[in-house]
Protein backbone atom coordinates (compact mmCIF):
# COMPACT_ATOMS: atom_id res chain seq x y z
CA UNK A 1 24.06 3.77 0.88
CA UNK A 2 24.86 0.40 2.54
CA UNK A 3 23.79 -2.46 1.70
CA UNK A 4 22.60 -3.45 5.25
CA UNK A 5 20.11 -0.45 4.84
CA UNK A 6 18.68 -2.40 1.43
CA UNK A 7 18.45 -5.36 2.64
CA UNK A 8 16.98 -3.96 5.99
CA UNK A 9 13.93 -2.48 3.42
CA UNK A 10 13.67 -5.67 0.86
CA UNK A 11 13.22 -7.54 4.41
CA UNK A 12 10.56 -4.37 5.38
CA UNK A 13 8.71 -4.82 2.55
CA UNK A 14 8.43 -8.14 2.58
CA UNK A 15 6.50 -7.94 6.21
CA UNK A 16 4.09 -5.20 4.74
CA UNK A 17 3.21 -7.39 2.13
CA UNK A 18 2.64 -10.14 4.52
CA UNK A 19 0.55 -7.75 6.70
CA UNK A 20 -1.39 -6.55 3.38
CA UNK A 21 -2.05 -9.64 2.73
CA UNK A 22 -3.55 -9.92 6.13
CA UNK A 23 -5.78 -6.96 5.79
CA UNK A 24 -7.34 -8.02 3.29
CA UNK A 25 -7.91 -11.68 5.07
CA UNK A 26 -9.70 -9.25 7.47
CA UNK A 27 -6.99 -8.89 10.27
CA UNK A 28 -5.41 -5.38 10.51
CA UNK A 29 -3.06 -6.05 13.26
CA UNK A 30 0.03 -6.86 11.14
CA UNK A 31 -0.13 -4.12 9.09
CA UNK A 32 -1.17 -1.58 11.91
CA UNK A 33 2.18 -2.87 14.02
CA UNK A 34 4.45 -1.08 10.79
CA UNK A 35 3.05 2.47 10.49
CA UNK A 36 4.52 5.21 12.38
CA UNK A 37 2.80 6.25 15.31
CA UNK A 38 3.71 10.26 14.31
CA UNK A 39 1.23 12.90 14.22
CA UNK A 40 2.15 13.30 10.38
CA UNK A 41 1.36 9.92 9.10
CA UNK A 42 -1.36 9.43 6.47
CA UNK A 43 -3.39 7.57 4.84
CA UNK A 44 -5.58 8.56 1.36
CA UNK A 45 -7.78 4.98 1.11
CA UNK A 46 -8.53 3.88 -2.99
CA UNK A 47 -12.90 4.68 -1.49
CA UNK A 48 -11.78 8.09 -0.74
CA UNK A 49 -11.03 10.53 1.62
CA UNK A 50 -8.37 10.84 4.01
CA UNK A 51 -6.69 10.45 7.50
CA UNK A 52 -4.34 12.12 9.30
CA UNK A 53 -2.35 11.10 12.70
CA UNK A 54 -2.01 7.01 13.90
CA UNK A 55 -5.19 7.35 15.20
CA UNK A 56 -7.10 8.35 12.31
CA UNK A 57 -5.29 5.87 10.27
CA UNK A 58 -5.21 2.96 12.68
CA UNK A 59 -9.61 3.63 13.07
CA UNK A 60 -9.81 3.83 8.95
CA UNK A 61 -7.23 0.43 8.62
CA UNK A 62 -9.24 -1.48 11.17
CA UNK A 63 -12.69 -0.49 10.32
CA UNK A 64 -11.72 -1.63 6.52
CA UNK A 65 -10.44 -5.13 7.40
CA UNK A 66 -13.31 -5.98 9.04
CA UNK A 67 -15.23 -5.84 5.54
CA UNK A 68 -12.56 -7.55 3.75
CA UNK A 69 -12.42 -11.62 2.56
CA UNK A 70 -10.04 -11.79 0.20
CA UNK A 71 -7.91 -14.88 -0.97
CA UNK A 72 -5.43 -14.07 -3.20
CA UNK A 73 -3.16 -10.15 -2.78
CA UNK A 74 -0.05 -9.80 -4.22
CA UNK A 75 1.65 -6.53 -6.02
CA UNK A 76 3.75 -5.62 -9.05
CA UNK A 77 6.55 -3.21 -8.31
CA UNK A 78 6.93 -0.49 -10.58
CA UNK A 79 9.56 1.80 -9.26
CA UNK A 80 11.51 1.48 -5.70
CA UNK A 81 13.67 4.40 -4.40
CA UNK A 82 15.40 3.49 -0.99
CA UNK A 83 17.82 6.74 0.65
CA UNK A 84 19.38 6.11 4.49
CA UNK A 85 16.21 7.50 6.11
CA UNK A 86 13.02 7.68 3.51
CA UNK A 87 12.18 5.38 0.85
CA UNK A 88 8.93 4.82 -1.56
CA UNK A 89 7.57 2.65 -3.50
CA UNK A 90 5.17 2.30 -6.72
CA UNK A 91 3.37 -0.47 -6.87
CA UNK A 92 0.04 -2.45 -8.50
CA UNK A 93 -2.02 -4.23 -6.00
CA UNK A 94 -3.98 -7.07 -7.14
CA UNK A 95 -6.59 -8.84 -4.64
CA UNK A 96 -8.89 -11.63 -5.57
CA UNK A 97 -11.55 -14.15 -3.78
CA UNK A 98 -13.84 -16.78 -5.76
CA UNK A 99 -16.92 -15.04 -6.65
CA UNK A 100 -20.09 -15.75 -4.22
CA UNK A 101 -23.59 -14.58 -5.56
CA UNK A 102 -24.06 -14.83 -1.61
CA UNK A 103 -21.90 -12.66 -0.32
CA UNK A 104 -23.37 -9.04 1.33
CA UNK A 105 -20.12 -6.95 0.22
CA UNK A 106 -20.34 -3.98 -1.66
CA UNK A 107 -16.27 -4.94 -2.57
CA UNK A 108 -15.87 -6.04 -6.13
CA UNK A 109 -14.55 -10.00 -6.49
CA UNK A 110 -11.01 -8.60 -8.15
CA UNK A 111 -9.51 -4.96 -7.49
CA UNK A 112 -6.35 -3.84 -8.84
CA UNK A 113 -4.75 -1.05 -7.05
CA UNK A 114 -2.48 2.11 -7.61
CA UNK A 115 -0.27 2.46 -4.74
CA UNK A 116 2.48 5.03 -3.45
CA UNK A 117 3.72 3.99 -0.17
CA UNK A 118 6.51 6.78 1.36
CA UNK A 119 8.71 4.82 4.41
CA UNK A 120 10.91 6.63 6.61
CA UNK A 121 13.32 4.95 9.69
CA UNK A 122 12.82 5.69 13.01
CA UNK A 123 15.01 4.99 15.84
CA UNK A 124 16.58 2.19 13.10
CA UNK A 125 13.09 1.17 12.32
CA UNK A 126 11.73 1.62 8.80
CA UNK A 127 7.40 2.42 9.09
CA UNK A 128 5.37 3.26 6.73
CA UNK A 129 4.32 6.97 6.77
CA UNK A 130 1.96 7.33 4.02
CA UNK A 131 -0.06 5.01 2.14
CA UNK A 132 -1.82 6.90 -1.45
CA UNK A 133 -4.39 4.21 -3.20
CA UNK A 134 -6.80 4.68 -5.75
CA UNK A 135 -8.57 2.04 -8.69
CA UNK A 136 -6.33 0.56 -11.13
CA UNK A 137 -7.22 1.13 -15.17
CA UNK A 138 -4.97 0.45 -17.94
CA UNK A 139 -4.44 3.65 -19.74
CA UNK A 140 -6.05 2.89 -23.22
CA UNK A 141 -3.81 5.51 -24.87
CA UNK A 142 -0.91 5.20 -27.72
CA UNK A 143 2.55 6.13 -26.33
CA UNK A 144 3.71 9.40 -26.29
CA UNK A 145 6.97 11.61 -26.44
CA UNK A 146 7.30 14.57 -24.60
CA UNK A 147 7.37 17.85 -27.10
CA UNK A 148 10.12 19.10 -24.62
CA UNK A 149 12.71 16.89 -25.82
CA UNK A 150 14.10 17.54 -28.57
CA UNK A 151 15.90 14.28 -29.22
């Protein structure tokens, strides 16, 4: 793979964290302008369900921002996978906003968020085609090794 096609995604990602950051300021737009506008794109939101189709997606996306007032979002990146036409990426969304005993939101002040985003290029393009996100818990569990390998 080339390296214009990396740094094409590391400069990708860096707008859909921008526009994540601007959902959840409340404005959908940026993030909406990224997704493919395919009849197979998806969306699985972390309060459940899911959509299928721009449409769907773009309805669900919009809706959602208009509840949001976060301050702070950024993410951890736990695994990144980038091929010529598809990539994904693992990552841990955090979003924060000073607490408000006045504020009519049935969002929690701090989420954390497990997210699998799948990316694919179109006509040179990378969008994002999928978007999987559920609550964040730390796995209170001691380590493991698999009782297939032998070593």
């Amino acid at each position: 793979m080339t390296t214009d096609i990396q740094s094409d995604f590391a400069q990708f990602i860096d707008r859909c964290h921008d526009a994540l950051t601007q959902q959840t300021h409340g404005n959908s737009a940026p993030l909406l302008s990224l997704w493919s506008r395919a009849d197979d794109v998806s969306f699985m939101a972390p309060m459940g369900g899911y959509q299928v189709g721009y449409q769907q997606v773009s309805g669900l996306l919009a809706a959602v921002a208009t509840t949001l007032s976060y301050e702070d979002w950024y993410a951890d990146n736990v695994v990144t996978v980038v091929g010529p036409d598809t990539a994904h990426t693992v990552e841990i969304e955090h979003i924060s906003r000073t607490p408000d005993p006045a504020r009519d939101s049935a969002w929690p002040d701090e989420l954390a968020l497990r997210v699998t985003t799948i990316y694919r290029r179109e006509h040179g393009v990378w969008r994002i085609v999928l978007r999987h996100a559920n609550g964040y818990e730390e796995l209170d569990f001691p380590p493991y090794m698999s009782i297939l390998d032998p070593d």
